[in-house]
PDB file of N, CA and C in Angstrom:
ATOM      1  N   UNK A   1     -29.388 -36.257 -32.054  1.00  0.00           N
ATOM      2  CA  UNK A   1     -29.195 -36.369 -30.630  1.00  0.00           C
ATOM      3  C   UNK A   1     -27.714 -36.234 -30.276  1.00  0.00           C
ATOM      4  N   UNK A   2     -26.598 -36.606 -30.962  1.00  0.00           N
ATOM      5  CA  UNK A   2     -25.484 -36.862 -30.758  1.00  0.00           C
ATOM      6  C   UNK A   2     -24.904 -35.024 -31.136  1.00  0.00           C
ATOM      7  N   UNK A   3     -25.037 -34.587 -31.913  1.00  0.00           N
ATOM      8  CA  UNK A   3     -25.186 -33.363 -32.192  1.00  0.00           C
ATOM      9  C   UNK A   3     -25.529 -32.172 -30.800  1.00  0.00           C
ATOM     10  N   UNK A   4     -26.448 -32.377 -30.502  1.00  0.00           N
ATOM     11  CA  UNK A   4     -27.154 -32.078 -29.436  1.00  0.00           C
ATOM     12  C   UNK A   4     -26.280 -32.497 -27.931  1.00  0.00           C
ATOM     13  N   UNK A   5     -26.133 -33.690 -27.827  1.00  0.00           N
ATOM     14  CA  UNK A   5     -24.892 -33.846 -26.312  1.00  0.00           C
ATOM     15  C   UNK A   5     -23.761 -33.274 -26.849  1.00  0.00           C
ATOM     16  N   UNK A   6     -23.071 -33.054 -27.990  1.00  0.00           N
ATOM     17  CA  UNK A   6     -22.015 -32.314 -28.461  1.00  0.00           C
ATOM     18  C   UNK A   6     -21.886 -31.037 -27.870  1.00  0.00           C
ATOM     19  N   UNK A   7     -22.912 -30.672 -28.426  1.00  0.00           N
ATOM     20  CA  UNK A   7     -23.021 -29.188 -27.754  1.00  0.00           C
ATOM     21  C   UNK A   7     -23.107 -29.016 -26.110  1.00  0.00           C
ATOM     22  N   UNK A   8     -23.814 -29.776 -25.806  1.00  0.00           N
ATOM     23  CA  UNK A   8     -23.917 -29.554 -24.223  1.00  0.00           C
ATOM     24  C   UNK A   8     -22.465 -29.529 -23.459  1.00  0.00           C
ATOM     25  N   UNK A   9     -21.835 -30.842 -23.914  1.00  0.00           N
ATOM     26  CA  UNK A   9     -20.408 -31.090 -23.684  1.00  0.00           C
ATOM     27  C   UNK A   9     -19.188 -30.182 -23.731  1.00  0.00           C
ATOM     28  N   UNK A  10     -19.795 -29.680 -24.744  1.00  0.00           N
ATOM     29  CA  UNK A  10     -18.747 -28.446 -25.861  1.00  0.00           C
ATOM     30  C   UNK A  10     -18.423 -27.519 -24.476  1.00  0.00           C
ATOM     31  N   UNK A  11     -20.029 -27.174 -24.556  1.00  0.00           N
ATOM     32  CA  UNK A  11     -20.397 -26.164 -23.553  1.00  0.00           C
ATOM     33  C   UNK A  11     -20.062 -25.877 -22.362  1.00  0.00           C
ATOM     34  N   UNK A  12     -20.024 -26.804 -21.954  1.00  0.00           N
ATOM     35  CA  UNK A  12     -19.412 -27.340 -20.695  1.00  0.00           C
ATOM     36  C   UNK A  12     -18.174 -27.217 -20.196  1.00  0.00           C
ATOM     37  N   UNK A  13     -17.646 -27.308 -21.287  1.00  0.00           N
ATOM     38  CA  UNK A  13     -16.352 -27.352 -20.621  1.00  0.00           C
ATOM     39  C   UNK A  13     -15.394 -25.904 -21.597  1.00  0.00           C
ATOM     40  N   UNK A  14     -16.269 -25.257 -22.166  1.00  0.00           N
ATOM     41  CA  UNK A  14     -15.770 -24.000 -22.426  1.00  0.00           C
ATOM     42  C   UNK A  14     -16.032 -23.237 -21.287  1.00  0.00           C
ATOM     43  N   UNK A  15     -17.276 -23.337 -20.884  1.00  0.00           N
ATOM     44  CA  UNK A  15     -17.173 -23.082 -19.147  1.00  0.00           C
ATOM     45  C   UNK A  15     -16.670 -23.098 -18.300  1.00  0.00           C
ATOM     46  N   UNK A  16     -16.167 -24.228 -17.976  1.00  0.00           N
ATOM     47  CA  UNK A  16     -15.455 -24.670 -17.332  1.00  0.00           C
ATOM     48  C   UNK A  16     -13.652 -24.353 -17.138  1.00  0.00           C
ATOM     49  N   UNK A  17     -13.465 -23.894 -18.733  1.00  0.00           N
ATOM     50  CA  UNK A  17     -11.586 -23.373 -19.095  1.00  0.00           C
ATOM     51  C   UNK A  17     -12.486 -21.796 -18.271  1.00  0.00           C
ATOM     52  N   UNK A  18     -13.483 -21.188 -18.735  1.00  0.00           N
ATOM     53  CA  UNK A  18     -13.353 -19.421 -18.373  1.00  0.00           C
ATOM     54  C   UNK A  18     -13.429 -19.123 -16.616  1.00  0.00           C
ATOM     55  N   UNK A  19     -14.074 -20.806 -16.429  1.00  0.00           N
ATOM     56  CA  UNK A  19     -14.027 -20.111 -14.803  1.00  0.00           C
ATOM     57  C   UNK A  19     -12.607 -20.615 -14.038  1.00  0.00           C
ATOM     58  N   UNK A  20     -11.761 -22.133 -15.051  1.00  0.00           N
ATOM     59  CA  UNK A  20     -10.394 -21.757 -14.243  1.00  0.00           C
ATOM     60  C   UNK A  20      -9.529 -20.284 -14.583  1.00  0.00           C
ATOM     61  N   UNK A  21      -9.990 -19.846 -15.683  1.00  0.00           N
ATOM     62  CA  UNK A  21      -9.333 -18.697 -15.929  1.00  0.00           C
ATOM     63  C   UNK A  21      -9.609 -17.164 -14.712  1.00  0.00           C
ATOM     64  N   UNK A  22     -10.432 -17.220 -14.718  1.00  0.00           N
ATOM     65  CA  UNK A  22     -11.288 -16.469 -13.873  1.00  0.00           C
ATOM     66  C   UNK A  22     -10.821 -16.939 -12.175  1.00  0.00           C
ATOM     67  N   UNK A  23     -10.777 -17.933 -11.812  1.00  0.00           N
ATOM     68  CA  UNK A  23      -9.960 -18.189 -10.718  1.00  0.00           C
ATOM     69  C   UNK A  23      -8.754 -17.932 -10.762  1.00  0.00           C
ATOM     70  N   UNK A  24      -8.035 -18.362 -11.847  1.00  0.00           N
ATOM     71  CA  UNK A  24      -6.480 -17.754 -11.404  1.00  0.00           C
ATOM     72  C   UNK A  24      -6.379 -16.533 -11.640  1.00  0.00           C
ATOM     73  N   UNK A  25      -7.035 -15.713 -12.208  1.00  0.00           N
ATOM     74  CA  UNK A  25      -7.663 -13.734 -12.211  1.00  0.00           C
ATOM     75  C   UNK A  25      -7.521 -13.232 -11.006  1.00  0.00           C
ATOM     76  N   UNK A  26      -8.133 -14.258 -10.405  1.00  0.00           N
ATOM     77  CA  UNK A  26      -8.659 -13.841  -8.679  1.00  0.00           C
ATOM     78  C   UNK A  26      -7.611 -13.971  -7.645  1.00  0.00           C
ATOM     79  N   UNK A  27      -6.567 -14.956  -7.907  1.00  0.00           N
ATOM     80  CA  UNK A  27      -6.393 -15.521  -7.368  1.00  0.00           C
ATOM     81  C   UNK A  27      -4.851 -14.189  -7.494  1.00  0.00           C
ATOM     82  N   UNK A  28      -4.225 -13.939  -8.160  1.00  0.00           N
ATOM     83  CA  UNK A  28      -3.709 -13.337  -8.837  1.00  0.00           C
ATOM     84  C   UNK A  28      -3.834 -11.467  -7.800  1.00  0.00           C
ATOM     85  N   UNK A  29      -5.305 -11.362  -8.395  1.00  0.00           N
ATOM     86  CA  UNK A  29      -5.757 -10.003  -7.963  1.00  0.00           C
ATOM     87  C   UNK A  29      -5.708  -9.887  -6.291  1.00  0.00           C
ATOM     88  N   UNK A  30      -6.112 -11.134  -5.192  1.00  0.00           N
ATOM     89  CA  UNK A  30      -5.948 -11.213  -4.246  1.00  0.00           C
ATOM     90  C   UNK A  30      -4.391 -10.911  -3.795  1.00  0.00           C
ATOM     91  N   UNK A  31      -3.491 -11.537  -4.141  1.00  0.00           N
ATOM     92  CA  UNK A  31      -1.703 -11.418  -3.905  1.00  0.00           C
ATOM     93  C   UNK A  31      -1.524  -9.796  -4.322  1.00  0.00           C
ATOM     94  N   UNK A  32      -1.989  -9.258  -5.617  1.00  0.00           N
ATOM     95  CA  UNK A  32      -2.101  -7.893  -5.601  1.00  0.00           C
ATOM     96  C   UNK A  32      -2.554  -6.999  -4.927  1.00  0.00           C
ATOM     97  N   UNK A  33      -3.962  -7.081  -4.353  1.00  0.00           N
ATOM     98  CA  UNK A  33      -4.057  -6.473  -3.529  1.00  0.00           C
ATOM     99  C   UNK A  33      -3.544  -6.404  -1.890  1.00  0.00           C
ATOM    100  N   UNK A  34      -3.049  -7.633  -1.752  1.00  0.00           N
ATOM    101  CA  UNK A  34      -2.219  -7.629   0.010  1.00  0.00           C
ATOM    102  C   UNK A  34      -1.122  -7.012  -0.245  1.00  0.00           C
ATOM    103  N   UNK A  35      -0.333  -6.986  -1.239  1.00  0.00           N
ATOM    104  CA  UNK A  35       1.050  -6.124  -1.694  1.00  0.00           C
ATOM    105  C   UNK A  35       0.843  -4.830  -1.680  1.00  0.00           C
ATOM    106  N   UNK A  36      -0.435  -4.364  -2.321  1.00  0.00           N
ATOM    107  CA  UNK A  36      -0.974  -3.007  -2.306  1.00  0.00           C
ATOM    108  C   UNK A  36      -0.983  -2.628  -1.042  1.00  0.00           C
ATOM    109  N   UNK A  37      -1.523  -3.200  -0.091  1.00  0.00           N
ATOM    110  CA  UNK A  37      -2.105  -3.089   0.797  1.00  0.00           C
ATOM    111  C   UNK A  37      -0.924  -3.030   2.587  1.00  0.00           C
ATOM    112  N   UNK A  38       0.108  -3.428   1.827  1.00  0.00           N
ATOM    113  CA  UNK A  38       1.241  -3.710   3.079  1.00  0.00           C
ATOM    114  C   UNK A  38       2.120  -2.711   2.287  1.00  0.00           C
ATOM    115  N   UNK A  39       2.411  -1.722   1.166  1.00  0.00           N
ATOM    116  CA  UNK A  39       2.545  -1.011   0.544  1.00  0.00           C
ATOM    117  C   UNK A  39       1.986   0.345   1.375  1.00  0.00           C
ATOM    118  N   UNK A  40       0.485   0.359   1.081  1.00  0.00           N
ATOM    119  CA  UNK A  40      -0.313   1.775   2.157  1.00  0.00           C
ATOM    120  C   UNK A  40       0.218   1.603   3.332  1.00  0.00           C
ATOM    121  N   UNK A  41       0.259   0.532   3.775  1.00  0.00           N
ATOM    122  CA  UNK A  41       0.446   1.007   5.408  1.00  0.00           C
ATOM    123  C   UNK A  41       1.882   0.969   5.637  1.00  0.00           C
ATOM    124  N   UNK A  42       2.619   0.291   4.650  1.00  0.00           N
ATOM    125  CA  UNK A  42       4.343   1.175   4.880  1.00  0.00           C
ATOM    126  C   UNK A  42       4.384   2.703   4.758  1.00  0.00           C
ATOM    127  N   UNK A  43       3.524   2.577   3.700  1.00  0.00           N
ATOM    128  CA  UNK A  43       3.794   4.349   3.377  1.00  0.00           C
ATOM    129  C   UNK A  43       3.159   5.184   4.519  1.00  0.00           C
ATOM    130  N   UNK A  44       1.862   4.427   5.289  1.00  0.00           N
ATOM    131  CA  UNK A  44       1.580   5.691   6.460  1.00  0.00           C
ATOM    132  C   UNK A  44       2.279   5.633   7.278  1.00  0.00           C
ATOM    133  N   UNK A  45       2.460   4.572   7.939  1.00  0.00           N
ATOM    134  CA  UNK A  45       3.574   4.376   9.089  1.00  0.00           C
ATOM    135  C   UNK A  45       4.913   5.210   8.706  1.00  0.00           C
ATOM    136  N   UNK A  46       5.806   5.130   7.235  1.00  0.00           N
ATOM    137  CA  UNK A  46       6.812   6.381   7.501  1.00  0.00           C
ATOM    138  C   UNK A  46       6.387   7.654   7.372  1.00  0.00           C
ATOM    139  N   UNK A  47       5.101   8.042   6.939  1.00  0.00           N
ATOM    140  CA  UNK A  47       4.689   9.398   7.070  1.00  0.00           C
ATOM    141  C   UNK A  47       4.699   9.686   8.282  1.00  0.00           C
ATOM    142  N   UNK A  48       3.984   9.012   9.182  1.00  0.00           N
ATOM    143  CA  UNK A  48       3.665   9.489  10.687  1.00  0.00           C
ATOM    144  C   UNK A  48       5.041   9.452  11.079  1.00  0.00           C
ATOM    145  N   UNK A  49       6.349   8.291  11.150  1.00  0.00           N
ATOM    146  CA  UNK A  49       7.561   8.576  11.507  1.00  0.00           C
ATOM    147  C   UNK A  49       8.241   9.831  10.820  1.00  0.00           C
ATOM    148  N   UNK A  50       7.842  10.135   9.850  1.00  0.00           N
ATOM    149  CA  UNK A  50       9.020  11.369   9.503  1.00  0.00           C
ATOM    150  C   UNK A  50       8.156  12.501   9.569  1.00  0.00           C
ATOM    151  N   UNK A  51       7.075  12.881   9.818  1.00  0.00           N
ATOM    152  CA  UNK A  51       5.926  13.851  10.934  1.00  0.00           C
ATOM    153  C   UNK A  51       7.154  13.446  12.309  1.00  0.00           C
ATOM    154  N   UNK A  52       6.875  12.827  13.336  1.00  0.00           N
ATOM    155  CA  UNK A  52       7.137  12.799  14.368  1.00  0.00           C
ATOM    156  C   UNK A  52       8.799  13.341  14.692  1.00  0.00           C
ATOM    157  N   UNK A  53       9.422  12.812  13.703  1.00  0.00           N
ATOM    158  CA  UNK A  53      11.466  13.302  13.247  1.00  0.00           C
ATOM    159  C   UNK A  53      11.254  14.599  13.067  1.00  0.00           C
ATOM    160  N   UNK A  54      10.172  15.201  11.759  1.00  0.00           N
ATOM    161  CA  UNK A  54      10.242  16.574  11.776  1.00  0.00           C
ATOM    162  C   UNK A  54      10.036  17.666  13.275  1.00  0.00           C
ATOM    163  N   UNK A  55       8.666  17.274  14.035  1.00  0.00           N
ATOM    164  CA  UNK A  55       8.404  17.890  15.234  1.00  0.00           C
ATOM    165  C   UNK A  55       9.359  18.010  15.929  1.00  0.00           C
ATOM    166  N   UNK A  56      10.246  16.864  16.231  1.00  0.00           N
ATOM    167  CA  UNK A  56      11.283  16.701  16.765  1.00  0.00           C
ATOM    168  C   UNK A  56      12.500  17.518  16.523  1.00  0.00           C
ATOM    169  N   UNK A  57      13.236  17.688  15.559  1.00  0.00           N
ATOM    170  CA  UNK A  57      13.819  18.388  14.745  1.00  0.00           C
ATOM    171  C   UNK A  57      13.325  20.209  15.072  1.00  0.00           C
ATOM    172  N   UNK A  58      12.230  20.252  14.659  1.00  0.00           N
ATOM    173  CA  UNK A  58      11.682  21.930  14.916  1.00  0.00           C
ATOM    174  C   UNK A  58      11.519  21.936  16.264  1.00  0.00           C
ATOM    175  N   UNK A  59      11.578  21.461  17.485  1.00  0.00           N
ATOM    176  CA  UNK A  59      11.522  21.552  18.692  1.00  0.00           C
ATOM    177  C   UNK A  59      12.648  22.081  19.189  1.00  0.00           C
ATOM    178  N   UNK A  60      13.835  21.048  18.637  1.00  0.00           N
ATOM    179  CA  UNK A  60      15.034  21.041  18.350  1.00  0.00           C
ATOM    180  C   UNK A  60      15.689  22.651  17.961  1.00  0.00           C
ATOM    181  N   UNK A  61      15.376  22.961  16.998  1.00  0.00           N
ATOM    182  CA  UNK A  61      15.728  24.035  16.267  1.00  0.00           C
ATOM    183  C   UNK A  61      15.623  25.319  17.283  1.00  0.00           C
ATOM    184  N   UNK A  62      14.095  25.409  17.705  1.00  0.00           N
ATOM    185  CA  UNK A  62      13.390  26.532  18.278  1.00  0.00           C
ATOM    186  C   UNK A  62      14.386  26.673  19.708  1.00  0.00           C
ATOM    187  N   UNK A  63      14.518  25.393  20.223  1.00  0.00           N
ATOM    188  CA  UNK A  63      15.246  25.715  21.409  1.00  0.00           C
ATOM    189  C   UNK A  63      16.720  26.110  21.483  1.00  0.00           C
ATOM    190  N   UNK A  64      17.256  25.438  20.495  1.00  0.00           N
ATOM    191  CA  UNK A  64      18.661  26.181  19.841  1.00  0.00           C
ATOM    192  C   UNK A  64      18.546  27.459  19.756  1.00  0.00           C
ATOM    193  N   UNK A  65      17.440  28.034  19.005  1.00  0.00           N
ATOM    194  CA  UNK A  65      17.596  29.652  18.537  1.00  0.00           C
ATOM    195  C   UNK A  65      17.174  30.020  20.029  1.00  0.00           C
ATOM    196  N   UNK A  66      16.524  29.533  20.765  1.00  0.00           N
ATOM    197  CA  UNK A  66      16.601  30.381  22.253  1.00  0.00           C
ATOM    198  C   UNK A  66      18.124  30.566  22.813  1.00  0.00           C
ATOM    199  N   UNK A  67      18.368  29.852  22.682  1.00  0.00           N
ATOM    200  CA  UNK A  67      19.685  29.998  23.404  1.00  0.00           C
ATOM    201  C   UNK A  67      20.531  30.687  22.421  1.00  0.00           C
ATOM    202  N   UNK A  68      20.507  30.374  21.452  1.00  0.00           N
ATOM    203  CA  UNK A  68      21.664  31.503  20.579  1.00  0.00           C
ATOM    204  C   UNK A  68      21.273  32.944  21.134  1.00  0.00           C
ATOM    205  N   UNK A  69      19.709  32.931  21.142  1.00  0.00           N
ATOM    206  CA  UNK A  69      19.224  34.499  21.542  1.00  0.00           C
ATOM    207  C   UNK A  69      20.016  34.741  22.777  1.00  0.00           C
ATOM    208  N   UNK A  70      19.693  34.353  23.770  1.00  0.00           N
ATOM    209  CA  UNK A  70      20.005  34.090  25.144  1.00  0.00           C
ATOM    210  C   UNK A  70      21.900  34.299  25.489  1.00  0.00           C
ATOM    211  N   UNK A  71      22.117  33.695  24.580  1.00  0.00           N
ATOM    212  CA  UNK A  71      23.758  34.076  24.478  1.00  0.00           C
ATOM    213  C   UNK A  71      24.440  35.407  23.734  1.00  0.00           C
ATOM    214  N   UNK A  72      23.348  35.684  22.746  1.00  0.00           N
ATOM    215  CA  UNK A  72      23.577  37.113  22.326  1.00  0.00           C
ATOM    216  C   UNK A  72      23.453  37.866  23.425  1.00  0.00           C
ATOM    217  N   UNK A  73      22.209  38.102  24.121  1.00  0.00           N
ATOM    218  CA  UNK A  73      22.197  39.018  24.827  1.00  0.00           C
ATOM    219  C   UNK A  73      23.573  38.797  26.505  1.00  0.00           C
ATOM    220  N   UNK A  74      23.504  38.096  26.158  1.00  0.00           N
ATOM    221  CA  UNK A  74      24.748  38.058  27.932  1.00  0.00           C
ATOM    222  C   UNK A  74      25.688  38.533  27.231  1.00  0.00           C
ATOM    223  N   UNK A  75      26.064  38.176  25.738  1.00  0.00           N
ATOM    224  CA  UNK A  75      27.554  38.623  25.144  1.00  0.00           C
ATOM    225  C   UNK A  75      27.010  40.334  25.125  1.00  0.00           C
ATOM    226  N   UNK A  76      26.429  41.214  25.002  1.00  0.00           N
ATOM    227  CA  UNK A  76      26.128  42.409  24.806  1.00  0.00           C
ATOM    228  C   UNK A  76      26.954  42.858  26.097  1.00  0.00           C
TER     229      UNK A  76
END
């Protein structure tokens, strides 16, 4: 009998170490994934800002070369 609650006991609390282990896994993987996760949305947010700098920039550009055009031809 004593044999027998041994084991149950044993048991028990080998259980018991895998599921604190298993919680701090989790616990762990949660902080990883919000880092991941504020990570993606840094990275879209400067995509869409340096999209929006570029448009800007080539808007920029296009209207410059009008006028360079525009000044060629009056200098003719």
């Amino acid at each position: 009998m004593n044999e027998m609650l041994n084991y149950v006991f044993k048991s028990m609390k080998t259980t018991e170490r895998a599921l604190a282990k298993l919680e701090k896994t989790m616990r762990r993987q949660v902080r990883s994934n919000r880092r991941l996760k504020l990570i993606a949305i840094t990275g879209v947010a400067y995509a869409l800002w340096a999209e929006t700098v570029r448009r800007e920039q080539q808007e920029e550009i296009e209207r410059l070369s009008g006028e360079v055009e525009e000044l060629k031809r009056k200098g003719e």
